[in-house]
PDB file of N, CA and C in Angstrom:
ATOM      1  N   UNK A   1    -164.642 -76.181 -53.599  1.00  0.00           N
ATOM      2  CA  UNK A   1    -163.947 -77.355 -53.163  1.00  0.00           C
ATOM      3  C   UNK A   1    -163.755 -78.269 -54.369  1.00  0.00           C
ATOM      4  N   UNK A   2    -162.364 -78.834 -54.207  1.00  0.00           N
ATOM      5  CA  UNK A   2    -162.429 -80.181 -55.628  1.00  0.00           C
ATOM      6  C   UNK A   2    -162.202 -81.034 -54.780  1.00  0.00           C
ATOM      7  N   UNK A   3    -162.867 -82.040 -55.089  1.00  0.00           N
ATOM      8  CA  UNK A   3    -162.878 -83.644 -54.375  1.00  0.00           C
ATOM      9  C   UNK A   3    -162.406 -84.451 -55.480  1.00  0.00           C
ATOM     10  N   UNK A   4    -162.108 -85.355 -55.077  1.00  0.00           N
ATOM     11  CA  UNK A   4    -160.753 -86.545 -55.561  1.00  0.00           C
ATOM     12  C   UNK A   4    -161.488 -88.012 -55.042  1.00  0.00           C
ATOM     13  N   UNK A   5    -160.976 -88.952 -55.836  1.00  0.00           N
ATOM     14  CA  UNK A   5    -161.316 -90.654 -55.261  1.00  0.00           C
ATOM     15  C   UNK A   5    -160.788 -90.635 -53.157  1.00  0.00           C
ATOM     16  N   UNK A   6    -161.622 -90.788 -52.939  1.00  0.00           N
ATOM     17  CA  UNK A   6    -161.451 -91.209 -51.363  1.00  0.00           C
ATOM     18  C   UNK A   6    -160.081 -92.176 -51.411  1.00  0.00           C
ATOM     19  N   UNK A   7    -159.175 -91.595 -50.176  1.00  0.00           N
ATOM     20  CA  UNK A   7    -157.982 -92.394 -49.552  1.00  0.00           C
ATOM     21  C   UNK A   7    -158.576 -93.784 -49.103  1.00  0.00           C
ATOM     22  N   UNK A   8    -157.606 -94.708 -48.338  1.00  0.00           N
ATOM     23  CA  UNK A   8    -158.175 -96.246 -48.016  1.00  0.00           C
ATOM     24  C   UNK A   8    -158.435 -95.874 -46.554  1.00  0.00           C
ATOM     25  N   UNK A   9    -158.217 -94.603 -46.005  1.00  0.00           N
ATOM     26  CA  UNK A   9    -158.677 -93.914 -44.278  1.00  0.00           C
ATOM     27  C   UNK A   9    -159.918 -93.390 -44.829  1.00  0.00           C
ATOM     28  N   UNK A  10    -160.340 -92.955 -45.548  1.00  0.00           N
ATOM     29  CA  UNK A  10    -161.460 -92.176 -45.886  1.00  0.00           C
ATOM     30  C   UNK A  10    -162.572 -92.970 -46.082  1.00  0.00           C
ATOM     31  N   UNK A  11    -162.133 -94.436 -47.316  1.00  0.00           N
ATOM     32  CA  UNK A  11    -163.042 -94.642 -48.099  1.00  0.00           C
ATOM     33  C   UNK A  11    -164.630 -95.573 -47.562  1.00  0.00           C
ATOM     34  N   UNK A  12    -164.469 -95.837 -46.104  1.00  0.00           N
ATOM     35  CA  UNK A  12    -165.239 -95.984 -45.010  1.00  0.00           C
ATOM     36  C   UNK A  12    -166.382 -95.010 -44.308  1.00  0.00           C
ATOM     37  N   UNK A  13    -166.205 -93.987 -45.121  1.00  0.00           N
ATOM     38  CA  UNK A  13    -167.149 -92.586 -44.706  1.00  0.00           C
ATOM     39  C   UNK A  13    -167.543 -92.279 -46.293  1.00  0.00           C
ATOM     40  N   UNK A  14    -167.011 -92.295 -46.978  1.00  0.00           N
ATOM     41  CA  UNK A  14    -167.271 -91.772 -48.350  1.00  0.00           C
ATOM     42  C   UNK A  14    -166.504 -92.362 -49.801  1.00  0.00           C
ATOM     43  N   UNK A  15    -166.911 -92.137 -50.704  1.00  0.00           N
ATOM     44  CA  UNK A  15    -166.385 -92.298 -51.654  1.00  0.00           C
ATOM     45  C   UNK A  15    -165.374 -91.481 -52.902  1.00  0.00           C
ATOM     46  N   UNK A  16    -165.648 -90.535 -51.918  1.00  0.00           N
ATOM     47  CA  UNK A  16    -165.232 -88.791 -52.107  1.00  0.00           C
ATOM     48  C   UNK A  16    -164.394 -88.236 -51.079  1.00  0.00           C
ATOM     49  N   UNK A  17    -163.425 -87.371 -51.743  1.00  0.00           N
ATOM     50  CA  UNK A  17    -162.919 -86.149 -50.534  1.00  0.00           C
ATOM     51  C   UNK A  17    -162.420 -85.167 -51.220  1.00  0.00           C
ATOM     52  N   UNK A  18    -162.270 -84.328 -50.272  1.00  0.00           N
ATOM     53  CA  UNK A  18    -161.524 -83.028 -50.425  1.00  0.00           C
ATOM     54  C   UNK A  18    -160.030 -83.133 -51.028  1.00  0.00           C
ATOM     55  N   UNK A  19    -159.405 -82.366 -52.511  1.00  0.00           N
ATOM     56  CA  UNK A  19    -158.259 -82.762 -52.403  1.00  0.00           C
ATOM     57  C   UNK A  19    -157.551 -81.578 -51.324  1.00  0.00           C
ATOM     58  N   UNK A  20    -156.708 -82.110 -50.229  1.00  0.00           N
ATOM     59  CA  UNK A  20    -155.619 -80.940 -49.708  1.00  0.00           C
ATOM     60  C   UNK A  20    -154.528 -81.256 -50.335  1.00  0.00           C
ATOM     61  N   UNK A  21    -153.700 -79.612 -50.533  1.00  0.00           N
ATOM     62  CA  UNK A  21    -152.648 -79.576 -50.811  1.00  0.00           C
ATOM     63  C   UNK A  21    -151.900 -79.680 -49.800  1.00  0.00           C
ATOM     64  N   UNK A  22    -150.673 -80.245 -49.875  1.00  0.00           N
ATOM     65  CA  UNK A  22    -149.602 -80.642 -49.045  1.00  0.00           C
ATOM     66  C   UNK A  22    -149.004 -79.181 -49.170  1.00  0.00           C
ATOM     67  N   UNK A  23    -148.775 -78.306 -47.613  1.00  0.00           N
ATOM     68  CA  UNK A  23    -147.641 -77.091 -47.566  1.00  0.00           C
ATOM     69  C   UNK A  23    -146.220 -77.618 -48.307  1.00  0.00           C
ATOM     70  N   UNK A  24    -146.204 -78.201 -48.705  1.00  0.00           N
ATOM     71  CA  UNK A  24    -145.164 -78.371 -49.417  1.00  0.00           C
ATOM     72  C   UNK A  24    -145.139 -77.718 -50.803  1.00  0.00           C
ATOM     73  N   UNK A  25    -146.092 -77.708 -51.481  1.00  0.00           N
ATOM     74  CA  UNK A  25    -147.026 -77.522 -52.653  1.00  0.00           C
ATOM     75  C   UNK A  25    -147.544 -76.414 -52.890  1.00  0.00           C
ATOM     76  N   UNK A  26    -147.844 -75.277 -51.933  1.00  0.00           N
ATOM     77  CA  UNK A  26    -148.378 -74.605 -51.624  1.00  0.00           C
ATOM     78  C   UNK A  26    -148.124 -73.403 -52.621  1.00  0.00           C
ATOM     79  N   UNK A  27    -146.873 -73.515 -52.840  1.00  0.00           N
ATOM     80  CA  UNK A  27    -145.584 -72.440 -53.768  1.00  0.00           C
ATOM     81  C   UNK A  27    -146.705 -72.528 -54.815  1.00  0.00           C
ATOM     82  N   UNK A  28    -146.182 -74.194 -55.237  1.00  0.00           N
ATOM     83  CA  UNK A  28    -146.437 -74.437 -56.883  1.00  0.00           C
ATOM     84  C   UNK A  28    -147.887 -74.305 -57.322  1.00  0.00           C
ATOM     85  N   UNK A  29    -148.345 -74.523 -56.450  1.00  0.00           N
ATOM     86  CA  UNK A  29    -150.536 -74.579 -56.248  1.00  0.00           C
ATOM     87  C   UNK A  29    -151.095 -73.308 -56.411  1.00  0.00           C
ATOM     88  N   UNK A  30    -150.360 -71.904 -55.958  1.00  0.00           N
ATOM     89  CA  UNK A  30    -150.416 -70.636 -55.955  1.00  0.00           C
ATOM     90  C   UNK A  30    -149.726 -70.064 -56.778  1.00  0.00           C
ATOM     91  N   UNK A  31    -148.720 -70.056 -57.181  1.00  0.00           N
ATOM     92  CA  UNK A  31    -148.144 -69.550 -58.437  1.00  0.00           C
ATOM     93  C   UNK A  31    -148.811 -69.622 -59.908  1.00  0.00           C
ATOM     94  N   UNK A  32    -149.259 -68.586 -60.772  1.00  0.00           N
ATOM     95  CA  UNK A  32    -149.809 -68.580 -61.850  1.00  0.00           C
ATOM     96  C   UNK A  32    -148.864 -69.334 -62.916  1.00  0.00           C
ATOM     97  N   UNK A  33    -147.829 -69.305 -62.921  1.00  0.00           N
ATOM     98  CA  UNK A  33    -146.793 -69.787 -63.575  1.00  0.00           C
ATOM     99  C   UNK A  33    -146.226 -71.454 -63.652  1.00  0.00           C
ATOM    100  N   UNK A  34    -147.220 -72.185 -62.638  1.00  0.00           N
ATOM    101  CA  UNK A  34    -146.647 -73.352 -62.362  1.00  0.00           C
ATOM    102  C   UNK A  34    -147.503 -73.955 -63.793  1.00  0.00           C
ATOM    103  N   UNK A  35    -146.929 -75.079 -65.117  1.00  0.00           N
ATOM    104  CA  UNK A  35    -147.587 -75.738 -65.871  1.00  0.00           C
ATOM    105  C   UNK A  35    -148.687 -76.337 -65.070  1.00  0.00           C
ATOM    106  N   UNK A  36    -149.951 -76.280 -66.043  1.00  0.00           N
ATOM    107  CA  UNK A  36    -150.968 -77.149 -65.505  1.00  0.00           C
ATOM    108  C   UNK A  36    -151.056 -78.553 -65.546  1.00  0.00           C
ATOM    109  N   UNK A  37    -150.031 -79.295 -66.000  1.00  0.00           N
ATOM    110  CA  UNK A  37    -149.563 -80.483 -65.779  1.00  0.00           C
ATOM    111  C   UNK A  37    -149.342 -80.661 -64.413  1.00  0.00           C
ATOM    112  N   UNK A  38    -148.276 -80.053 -63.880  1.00  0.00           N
ATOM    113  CA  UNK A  38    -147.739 -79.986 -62.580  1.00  0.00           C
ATOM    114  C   UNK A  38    -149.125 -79.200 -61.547  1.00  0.00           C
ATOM    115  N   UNK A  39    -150.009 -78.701 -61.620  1.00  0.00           N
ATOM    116  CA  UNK A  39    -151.341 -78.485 -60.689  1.00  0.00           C
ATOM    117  C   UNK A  39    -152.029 -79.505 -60.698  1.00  0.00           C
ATOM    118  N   UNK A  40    -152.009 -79.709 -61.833  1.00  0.00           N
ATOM    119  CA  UNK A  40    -153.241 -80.707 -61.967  1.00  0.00           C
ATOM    120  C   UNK A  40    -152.628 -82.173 -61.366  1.00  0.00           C
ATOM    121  N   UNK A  41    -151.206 -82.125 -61.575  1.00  0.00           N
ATOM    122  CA  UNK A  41    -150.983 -83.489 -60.424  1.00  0.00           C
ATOM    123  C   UNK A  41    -151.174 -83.539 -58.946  1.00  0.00           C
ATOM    124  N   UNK A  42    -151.274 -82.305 -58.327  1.00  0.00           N
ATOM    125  CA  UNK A  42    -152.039 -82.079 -57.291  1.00  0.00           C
ATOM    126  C   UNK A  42    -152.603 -82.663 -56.712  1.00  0.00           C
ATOM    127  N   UNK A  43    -153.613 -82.955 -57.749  1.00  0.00           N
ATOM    128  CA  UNK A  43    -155.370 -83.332 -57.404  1.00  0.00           C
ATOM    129  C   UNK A  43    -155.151 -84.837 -57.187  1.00  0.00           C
ATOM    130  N   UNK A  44    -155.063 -85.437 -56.133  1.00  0.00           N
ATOM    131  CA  UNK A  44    -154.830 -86.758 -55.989  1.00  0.00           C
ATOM    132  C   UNK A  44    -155.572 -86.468 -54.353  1.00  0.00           C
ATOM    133  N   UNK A  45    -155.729 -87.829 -54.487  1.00  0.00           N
ATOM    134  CA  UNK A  45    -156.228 -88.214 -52.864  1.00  0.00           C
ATOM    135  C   UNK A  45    -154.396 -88.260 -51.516  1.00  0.00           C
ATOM    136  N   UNK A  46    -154.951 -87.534 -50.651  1.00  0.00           N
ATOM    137  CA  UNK A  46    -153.850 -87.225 -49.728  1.00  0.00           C
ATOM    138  C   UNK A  46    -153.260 -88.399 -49.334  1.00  0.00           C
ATOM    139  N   UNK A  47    -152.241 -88.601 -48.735  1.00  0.00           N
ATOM    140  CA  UNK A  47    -151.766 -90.180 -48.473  1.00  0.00           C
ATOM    141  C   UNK A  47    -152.579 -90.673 -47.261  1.00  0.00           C
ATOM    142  N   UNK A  48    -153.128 -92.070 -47.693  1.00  0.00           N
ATOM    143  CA  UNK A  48    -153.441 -92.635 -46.493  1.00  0.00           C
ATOM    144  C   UNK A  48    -152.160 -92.796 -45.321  1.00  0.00           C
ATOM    145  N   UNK A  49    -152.616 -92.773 -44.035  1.00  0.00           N
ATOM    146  CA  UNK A  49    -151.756 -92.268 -42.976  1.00  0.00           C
ATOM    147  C   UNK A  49    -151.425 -91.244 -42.156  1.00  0.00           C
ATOM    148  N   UNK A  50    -151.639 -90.673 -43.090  1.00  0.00           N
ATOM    149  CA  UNK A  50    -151.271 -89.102 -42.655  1.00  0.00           C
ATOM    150  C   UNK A  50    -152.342 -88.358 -42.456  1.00  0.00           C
ATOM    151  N   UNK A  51    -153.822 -88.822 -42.051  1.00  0.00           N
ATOM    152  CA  UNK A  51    -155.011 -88.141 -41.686  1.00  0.00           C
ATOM    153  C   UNK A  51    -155.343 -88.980 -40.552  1.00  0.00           C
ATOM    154  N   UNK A  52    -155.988 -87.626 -39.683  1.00  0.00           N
ATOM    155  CA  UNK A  52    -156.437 -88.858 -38.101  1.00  0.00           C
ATOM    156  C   UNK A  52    -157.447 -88.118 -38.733  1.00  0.00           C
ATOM    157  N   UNK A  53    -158.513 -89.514 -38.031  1.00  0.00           N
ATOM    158  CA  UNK A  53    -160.227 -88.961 -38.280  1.00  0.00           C
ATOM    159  C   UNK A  53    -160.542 -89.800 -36.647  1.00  0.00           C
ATOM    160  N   UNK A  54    -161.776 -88.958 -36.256  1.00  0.00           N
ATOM    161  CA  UNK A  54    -162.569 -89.383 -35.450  1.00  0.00           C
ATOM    162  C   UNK A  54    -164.078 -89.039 -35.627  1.00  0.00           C
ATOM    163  N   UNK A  55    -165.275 -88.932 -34.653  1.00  0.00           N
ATOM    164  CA  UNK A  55    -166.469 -89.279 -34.750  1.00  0.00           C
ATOM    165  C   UNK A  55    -166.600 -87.615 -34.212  1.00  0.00           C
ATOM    166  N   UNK A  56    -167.410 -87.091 -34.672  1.00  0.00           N
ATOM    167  CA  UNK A  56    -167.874 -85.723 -34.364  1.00  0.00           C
ATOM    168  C   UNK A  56    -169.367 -85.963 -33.802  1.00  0.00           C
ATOM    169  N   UNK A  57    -169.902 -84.334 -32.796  1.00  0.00           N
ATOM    170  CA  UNK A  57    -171.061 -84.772 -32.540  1.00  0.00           C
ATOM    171  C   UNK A  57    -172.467 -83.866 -33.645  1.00  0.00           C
ATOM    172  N   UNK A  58    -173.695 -84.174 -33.529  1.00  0.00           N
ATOM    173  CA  UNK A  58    -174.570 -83.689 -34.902  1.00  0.00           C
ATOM    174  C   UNK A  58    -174.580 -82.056 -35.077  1.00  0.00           C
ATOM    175  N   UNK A  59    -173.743 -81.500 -34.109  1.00  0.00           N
ATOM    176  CA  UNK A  59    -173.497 -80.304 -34.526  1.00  0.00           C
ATOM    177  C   UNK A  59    -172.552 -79.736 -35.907  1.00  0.00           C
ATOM    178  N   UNK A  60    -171.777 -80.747 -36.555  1.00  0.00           N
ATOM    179  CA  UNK A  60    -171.439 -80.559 -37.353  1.00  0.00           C
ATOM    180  C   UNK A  60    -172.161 -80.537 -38.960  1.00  0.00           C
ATOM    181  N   UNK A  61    -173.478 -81.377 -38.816  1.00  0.00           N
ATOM    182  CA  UNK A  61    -174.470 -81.522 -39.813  1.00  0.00           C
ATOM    183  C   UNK A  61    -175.372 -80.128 -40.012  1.00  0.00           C
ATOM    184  N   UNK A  62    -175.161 -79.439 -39.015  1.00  0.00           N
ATOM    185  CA  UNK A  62    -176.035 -77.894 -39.665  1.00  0.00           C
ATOM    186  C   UNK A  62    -174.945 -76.971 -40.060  1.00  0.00           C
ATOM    187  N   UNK A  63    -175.207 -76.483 -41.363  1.00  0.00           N
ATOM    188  CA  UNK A  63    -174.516 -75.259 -41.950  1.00  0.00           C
ATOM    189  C   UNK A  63    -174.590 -74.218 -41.013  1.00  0.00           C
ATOM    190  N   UNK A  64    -175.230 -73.651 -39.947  1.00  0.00           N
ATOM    191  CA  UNK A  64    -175.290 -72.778 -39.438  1.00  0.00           C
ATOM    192  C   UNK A  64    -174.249 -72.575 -38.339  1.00  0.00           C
ATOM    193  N   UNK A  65    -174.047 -73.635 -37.596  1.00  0.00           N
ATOM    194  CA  UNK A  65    -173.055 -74.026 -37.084  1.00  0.00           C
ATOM    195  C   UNK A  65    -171.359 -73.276 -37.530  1.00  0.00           C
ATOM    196  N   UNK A  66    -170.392 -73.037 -36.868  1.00  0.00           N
ATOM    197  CA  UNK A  66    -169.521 -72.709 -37.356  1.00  0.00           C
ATOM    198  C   UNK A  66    -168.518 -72.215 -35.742  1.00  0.00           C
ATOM    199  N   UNK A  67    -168.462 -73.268 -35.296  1.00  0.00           N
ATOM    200  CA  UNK A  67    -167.887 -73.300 -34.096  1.00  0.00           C
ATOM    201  C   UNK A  67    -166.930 -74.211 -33.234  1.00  0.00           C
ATOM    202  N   UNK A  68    -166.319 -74.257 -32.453  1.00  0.00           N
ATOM    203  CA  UNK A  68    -164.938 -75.564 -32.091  1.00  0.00           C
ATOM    204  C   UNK A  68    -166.070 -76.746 -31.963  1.00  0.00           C
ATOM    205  N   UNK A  69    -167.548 -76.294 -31.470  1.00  0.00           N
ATOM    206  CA  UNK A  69    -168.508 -77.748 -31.419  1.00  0.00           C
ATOM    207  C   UNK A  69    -168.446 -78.638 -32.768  1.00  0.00           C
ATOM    208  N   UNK A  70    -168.139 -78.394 -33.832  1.00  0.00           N
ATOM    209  CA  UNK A  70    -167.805 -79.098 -35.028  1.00  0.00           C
ATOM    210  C   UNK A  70    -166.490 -79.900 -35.235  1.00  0.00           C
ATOM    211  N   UNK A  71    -165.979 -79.642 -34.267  1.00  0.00           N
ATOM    212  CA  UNK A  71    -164.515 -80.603 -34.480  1.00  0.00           C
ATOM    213  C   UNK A  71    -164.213 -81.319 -33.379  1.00  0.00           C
ATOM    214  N   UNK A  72    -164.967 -80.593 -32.397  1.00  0.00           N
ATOM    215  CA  UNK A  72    -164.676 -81.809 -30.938  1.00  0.00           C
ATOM    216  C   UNK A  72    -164.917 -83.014 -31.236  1.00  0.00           C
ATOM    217  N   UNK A  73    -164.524 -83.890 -30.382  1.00  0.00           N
ATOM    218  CA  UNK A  73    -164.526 -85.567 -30.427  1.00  0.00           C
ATOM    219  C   UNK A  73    -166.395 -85.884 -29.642  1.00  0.00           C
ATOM    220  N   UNK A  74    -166.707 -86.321 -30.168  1.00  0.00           N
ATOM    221  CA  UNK A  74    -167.934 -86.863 -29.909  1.00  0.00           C
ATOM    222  C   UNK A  74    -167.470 -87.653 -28.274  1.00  0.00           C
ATOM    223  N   UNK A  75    -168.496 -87.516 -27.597  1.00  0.00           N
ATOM    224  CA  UNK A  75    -168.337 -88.387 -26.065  1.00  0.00           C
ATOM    225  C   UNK A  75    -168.582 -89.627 -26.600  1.00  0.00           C
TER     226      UNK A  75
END
């Protein structure tokens, strides 16, 4: 995983995140051929807006875990 400066949706949980690539990107992110100028601009924090977050329940805190119980909405 490469993590990036936390979005202004994020930066309330962490100070850190995951960078995702936008499917848009996907070409240029996978192609061996793309300059590493152009990858490496990539690596930015995703746009605030465009992420919904909600509250998960503590099943998501064990690695062992690996099930839809990790993404459901907490009651």
């Amino acid at each position: 995983m490469i993590a990036t400066a936390a979005n202004e949706d994020y930066r309330a949980v962490h100070d850190r995140m995951p960078v995702i690539i936008p499917a848009s990107a996907y070409a240029r992110w996978l192609d061996p051929s793309t300059p590493l100028a152009e990858v490496t601009a990539l690596l930015r924090p995703y746009p605030a807006g465009e992420m919904e977050g909600y509250a998960v329940g503590p099943a998501v805190s064990k690695v062992a875990n690996d099930g839809p119980e990790c993404v459901e909405p907490a009651a």
